[in-house]
Protein backbone atom coordinates (compact mmCIF):
# COMPACT_ATOMS: atom_id res chain seq x y z
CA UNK A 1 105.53 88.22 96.49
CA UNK A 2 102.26 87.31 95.05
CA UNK A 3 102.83 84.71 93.72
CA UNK A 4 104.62 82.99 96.61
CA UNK A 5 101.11 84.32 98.41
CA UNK A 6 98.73 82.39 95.98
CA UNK A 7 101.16 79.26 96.48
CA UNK A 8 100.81 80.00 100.38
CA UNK A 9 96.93 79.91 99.93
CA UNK A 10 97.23 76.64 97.83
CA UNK A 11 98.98 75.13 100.44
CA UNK A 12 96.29 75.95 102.87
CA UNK A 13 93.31 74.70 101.37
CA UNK A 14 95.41 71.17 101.18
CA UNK A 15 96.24 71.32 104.56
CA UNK A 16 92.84 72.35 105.71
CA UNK A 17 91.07 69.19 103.89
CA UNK A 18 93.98 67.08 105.35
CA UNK A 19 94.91 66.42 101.34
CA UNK A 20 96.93 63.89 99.86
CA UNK A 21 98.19 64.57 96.29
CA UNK A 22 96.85 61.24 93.57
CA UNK A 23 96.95 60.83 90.33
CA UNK A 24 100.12 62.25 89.84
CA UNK A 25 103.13 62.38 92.53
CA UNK A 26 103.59 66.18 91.41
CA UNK A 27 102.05 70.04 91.51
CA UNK A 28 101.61 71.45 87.97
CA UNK A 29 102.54 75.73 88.30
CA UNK A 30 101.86 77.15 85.51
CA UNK A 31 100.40 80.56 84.67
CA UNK A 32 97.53 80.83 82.78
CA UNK A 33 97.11 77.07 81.35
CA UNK A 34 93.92 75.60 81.62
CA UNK A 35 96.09 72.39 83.38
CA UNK A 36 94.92 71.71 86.99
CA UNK A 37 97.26 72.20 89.82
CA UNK A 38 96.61 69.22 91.69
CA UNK A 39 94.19 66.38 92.32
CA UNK A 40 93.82 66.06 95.90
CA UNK A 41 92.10 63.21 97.97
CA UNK A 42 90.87 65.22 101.41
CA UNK A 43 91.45 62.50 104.46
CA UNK A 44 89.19 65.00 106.48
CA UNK A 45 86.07 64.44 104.05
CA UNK A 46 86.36 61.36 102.04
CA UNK A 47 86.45 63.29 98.81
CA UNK A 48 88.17 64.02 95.63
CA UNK A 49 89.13 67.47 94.35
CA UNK A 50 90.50 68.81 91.11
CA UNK A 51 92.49 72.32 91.89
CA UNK A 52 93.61 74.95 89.27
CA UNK A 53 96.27 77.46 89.62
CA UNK A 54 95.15 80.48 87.63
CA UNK A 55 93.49 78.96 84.21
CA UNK A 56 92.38 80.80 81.17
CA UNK A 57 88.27 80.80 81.61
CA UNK A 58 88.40 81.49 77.59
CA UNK A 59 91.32 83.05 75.18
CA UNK A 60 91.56 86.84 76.07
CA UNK A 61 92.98 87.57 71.98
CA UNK A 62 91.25 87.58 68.56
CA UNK A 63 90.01 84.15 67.36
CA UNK A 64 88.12 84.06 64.21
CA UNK A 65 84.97 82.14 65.37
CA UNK A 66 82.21 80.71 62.65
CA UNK A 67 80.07 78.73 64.89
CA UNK A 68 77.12 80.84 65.32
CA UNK A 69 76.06 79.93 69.25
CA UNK A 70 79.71 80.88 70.24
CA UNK A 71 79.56 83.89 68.15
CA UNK A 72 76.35 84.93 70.32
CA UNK A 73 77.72 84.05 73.35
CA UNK A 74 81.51 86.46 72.89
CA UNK A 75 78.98 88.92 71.91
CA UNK A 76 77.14 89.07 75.01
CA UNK A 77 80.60 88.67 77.40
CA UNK A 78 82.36 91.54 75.18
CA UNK A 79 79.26 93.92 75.02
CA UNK A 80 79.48 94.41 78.86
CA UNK A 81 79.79 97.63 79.94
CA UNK A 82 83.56 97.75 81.17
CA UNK A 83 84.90 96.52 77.77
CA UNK A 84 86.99 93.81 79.36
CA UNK A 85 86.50 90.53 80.96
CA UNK A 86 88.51 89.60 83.47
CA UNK A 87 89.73 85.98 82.59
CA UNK A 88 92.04 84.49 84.73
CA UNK A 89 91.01 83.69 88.47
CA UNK A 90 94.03 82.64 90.93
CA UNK A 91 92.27 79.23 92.08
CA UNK A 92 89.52 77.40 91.48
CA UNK A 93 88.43 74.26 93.49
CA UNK A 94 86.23 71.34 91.31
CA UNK A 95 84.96 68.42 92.88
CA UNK A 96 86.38 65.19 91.70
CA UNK A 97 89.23 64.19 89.59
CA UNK A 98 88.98 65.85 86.47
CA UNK A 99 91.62 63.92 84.27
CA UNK A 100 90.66 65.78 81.02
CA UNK A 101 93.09 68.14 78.48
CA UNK A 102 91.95 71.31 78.28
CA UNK A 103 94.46 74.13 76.21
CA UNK A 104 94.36 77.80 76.78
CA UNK A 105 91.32 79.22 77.78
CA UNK A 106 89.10 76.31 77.85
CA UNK A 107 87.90 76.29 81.47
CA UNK A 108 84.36 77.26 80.27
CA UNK A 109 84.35 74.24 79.01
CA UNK A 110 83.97 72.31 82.05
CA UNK A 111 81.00 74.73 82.76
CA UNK A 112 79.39 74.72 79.74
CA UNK A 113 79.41 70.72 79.99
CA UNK A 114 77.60 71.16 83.42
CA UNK A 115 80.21 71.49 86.22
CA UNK A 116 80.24 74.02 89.02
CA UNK A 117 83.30 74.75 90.80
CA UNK A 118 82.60 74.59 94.65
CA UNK A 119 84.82 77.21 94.99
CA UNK A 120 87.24 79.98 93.35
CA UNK A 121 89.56 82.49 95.28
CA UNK A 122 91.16 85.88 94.13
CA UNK A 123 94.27 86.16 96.11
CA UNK A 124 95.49 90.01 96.54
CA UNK A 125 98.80 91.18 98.85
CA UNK A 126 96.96 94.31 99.95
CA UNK A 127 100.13 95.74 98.88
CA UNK A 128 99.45 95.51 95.27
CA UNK A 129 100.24 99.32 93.52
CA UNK A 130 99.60 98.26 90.54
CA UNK A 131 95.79 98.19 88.86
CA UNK A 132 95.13 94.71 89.57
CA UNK A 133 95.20 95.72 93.74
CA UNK A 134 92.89 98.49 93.36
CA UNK A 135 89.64 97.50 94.91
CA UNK A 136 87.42 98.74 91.98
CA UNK A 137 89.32 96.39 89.93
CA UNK A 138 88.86 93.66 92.40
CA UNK A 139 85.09 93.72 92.22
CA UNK A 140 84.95 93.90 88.73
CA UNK A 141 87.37 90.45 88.62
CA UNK A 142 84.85 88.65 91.32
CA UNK A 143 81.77 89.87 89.34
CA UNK A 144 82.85 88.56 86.17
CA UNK A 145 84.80 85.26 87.64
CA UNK A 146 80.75 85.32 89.29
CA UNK A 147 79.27 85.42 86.20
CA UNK A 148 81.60 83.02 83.84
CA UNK A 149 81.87 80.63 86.42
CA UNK A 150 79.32 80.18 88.73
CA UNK A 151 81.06 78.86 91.45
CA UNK A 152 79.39 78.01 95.02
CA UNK A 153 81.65 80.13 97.20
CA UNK A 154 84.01 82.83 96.28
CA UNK A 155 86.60 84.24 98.22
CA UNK A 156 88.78 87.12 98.62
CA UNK A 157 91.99 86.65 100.77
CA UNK A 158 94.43 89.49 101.47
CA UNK A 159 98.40 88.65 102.75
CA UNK A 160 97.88 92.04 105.27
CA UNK A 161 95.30 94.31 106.67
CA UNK A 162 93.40 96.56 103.57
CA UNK A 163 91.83 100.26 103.90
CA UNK A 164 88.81 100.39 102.18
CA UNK A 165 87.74 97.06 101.55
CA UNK A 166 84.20 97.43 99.64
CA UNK A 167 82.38 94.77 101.82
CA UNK A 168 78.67 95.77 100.59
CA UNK A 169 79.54 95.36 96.86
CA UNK A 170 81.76 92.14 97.92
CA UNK A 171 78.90 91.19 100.03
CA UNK A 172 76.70 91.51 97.11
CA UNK A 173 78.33 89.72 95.06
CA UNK A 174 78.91 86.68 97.54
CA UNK A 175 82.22 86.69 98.42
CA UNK A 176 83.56 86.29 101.86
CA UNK A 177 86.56 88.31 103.22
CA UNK A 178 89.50 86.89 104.96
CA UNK A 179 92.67 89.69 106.23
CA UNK A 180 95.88 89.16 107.57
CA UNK A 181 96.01 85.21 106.86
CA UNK A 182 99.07 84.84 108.58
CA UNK A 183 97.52 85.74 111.54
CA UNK A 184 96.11 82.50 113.51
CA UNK A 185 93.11 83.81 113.95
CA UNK A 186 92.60 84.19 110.69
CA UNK A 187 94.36 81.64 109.12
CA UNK A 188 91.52 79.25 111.81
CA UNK A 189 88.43 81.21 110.32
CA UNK A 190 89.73 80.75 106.24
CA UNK A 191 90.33 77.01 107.24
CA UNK A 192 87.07 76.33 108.71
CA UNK A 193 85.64 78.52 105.12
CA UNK A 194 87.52 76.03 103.16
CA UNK A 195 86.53 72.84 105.06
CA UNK A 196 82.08 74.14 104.73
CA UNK A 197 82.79 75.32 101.29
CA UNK A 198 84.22 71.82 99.92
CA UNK A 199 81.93 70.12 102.23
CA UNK A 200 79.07 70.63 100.42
């Protein structure tokens, strides 16, 4: 069910930029490959977009690193108090077409060469019982996706209504909410989001 969910929201942030697929006359779904998920052309704003399904920020195993900059810089991401960085957002929205390979966990590449996703959502059920659902957990994957990639807008969307949504810390963090997205008047309110988030 998730999954079909973080398709459903893919398919909704086409159809709210009126999108045309270019490029390529396909989707590419796979899980945790730095590979983009689409390059879209939005009809409603005269722009391009580059789309990935759930990439690999950086490599979440043991790599033997020499290079002394990227030794400094695992050092400060793994000496955060949790222990663990969360590494793998469900989509993230670039502007323009970004034609360019990039293996497993490479997305911080993009940033470190100067590009800012306009956007990046974390896709949850609400039904979840496994860690990954609990809220706590949900913060800490915003924060970190937050800090890693410093996107514009971040978003949390939930397939049904949620008890105990933590909308200070969210709040704090930047992240706007959106419930019950089948529901038309939500589904209206995430596609107006999606049209002043890849607006500007």
């Amino acid at each position: 069910l998730a999954h079909l969910f973080e398709l459903w929201v893919l398919s909704k942030i086409i159809e709210a930029i009126d999108g045309e697929t270019i490029q390529r006359d396909h989707w590419y779904i796979e899980f945790t490959w730095s590979i983009p998920f689409a390059f879209i052309k939005s009809r409603t704003l005269g722009r391009e977009f580059t789309i990935f399904y759930q990439p690999t920020i950086y490599p979440h195993v043991d790599i033997i690193v020499t290079d002394k900059e990227a030794i400094k810089e695992i050092m400060i991401l793994t000496s955060k108090k949790s222990g663990r960085r969360h590494l793998i957002p469900d989509i993230v929205v670039f502007e323009g077409v970004i034609d360019v390979f990039l293996d497993w966990g490479e997305l911080h590449k993009l940033i470190d060469g100067g590009r800012r996703p306009l956007l990046v959502i974390e896709v949850k059920t609400g039904i979840e019982t496994t860690e990954w659902g609990r809220f706590e957990y949900v913060v800490e994957q915003l924060k970190h996706y937050g800090e890693s990639l410093k996107p514009k807008h971040m978003a949390l969307t939930i397939l049904a209504k949620a008890v105990g949504i933590p909308t200070i810390e969210l709040r704090q963090l930047g992240v706007d909410v959106f419930e019950e997205l089948t529901n038309p008047k939500a589904s209206d309110e995430f596609r107006n989001y999606i049209l002043r988030a890849l607006s500007g």
